[in-house]
Protein backbone atom coordinates (compact mmCIF):
# COMPACT_ATOMS: atom_id res chain seq x y z
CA UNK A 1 84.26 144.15 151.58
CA UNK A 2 80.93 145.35 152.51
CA UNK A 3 77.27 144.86 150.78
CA UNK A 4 74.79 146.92 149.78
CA UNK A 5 72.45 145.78 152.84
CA UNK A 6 75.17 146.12 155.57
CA UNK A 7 75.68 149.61 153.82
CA UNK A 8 72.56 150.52 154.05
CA UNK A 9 72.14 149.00 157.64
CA UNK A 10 75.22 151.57 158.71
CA UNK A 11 73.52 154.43 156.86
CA UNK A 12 70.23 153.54 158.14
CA UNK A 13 71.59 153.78 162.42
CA UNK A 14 73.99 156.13 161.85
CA UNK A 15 70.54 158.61 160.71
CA UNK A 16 68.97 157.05 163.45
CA UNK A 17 71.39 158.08 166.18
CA UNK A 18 71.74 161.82 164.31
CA UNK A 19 67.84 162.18 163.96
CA UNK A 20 67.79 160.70 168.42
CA UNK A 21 70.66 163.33 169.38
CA UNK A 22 69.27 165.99 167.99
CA UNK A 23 65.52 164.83 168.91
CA UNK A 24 67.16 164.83 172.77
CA UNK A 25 68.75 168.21 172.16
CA UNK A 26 65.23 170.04 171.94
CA UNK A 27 62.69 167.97 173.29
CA UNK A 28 64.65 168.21 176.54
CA UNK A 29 66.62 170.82 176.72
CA UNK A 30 70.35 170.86 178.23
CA UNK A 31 73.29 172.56 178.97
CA UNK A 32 75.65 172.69 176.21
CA UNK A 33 79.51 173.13 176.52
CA UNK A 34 79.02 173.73 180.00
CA UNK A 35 76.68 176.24 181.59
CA UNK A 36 76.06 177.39 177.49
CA UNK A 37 72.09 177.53 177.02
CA UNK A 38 70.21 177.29 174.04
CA UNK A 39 67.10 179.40 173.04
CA UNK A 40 65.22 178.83 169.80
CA UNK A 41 63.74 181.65 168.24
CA UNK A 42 59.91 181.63 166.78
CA UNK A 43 59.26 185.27 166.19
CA UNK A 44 61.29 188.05 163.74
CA UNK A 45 61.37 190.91 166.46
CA UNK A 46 65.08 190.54 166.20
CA UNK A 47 65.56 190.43 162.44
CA UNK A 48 67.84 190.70 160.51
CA UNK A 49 70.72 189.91 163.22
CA UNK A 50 68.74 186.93 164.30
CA UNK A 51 66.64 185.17 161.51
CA UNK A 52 63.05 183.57 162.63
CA UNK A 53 63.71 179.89 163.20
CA UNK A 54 67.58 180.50 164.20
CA UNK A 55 68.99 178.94 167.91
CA UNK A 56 70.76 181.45 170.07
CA UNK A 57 73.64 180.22 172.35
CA UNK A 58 73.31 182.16 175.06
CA UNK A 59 76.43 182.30 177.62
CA UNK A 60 75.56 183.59 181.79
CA UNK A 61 77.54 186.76 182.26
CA UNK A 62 77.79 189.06 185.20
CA UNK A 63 75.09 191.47 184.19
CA UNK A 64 77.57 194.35 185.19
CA UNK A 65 79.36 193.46 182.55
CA UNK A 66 76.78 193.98 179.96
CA UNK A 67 76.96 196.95 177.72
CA UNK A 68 74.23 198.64 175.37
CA UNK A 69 74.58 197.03 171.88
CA UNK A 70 74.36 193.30 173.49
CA UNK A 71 72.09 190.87 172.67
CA UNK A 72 70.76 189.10 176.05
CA UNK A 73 68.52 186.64 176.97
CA UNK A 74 65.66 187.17 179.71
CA UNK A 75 62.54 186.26 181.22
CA UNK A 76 59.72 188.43 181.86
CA UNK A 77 57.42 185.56 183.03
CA UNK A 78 58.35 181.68 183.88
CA UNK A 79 59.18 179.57 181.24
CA UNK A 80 59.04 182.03 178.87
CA UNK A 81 62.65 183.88 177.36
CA UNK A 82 62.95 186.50 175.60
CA UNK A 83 65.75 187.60 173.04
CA UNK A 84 66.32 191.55 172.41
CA UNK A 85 69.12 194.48 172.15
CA UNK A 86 70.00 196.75 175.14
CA UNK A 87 69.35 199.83 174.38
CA UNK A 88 69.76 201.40 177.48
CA UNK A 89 71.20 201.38 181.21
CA UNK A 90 69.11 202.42 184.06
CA UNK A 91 69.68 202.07 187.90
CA UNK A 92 66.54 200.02 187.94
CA UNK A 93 68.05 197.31 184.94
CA UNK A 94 68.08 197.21 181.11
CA UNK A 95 66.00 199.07 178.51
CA UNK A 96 65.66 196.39 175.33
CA UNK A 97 64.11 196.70 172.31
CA UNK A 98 63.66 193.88 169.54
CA UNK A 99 65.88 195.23 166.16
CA UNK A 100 62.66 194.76 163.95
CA UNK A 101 60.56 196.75 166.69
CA UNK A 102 59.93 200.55 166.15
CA UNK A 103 59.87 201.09 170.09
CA UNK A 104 61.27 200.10 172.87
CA UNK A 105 60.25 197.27 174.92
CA UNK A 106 57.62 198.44 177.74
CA UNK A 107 59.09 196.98 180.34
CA UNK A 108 62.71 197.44 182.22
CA UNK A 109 65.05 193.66 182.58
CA UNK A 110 65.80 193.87 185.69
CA UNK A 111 69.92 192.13 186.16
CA UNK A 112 68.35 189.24 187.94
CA UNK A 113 65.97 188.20 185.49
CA UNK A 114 69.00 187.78 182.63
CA UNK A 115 70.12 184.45 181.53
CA UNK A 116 72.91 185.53 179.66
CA UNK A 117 74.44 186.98 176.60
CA UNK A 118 74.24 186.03 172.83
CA UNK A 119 77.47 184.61 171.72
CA UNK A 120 75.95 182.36 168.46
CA UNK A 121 73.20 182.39 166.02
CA UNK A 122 72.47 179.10 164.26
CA UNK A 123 70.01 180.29 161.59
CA UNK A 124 66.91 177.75 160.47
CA UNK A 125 67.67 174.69 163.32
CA UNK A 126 64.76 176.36 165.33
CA UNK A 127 62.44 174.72 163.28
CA UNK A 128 63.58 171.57 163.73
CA UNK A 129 63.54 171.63 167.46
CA UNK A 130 60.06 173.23 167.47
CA UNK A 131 58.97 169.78 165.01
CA UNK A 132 60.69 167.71 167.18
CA UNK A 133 58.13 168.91 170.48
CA UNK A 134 54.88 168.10 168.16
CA UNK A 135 53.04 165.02 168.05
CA UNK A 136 54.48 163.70 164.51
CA UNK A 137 57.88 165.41 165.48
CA UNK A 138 57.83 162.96 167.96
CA UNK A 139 56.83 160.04 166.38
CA UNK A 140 58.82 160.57 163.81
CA UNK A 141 62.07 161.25 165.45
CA UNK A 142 61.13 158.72 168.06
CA UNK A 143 59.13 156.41 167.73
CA UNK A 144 59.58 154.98 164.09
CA UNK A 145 63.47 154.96 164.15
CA UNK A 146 62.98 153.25 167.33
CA UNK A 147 60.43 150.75 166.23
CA UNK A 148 63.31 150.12 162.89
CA UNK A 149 65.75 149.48 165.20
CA UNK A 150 63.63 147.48 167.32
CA UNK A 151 62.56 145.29 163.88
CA UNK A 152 65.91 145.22 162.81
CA UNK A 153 67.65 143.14 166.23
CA UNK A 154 64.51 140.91 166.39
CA UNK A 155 65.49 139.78 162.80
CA UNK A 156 68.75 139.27 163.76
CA UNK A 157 67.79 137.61 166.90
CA UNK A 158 65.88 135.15 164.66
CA UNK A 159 68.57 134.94 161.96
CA UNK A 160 70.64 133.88 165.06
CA UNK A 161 68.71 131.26 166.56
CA UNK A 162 67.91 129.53 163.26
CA UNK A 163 72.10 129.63 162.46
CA UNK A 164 72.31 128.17 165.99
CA UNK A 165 69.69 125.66 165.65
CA UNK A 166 70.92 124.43 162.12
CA UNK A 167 74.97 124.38 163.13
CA UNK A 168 73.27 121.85 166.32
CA UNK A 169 71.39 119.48 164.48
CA UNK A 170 74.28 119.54 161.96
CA UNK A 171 76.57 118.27 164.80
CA UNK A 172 74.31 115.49 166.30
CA UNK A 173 75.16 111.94 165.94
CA UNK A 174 73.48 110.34 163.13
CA UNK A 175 71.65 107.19 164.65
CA UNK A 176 71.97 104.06 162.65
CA UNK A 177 69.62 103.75 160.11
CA UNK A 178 68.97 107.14 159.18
């Protein structure tokens, strides 16, 4: 049966490893499910379809294939992406406008500059990942449940070495006389 401290040695990694995955999911980010992106979102031009501090899994269509009422994602501007309605369909690309916007945005999305469409919203886990890129994000995510884990094996380590040490001299010879 397990004890308290091997309970709470289990509950303690398993956090760990939770608190490192999703630490690696937004300080770097990467392809989920495939060629599915994710893009947090820090302002409420798209409220109340997609709350301030949500994620948005964006999927790469065919931009042919897009249709006014869609949600894309875009960029304007390197590294910067943006996350707004079609409202319209030009020749020259897509007219967008942010739901919480009274006008239309002032500039046209041209089909190559689209990452892809809105398929999920994943309200509030924006603010994690956008903790997780600041300094104490870091070290807190990082840094102190690797330094526990470091702290942790070197006490085993030890644990070990005495056990090993005490099971040796327990097996040596006892010299006459002692």
């Amino acid at each position: 049966m397990l004890n308290t401290k091997k309970l709470a040695k289990i509950a303690a990694l398993i956090i760990i490893a939770a608190l490192l995955i999703i630490f690696l999911g937004f300080y770097r980010p990467v392809l989920l499910w495939g060629d599915t992106l994710y893009e947090p979102v820090y302002t409420g031009s798209m409220e109340p379809a997609i709350p301030v501090g949500s994620v948005v899994l964006i999927k790469p269509v065919d931009p042919e294939t897009l249709k006014i009422g869609d949600i894309i994602c875009f960029t304007l501007t390197e590294p910067t992406s943006i996350t707004h309605r079609i409202i319209n369909i030009t020749d020259e690309g897509f007219i967008t406008k942010g739901d919480a916007n009274e006008d239309p945005d002032q500039w046209t999305v041209r089909k190559e500059n689209v990452i892809g469409k809105a398929i999920l919203t994943i309200p509030f886990i924006g603010y994690l990942g956008y903790f997780v890129r600041t300094p104490i994000g870091f070290i807190l995510l990082i840094l102190l449940p690797a330094s526990v884990i470091i702290i942790m094996e070197i006490r085993n380590i030890v644990k070990e070495l005495r056990k090993q040490k005490q099971e040796q001299t327990s097996k040596e010879p006892r010299k006459n006389g002692d």
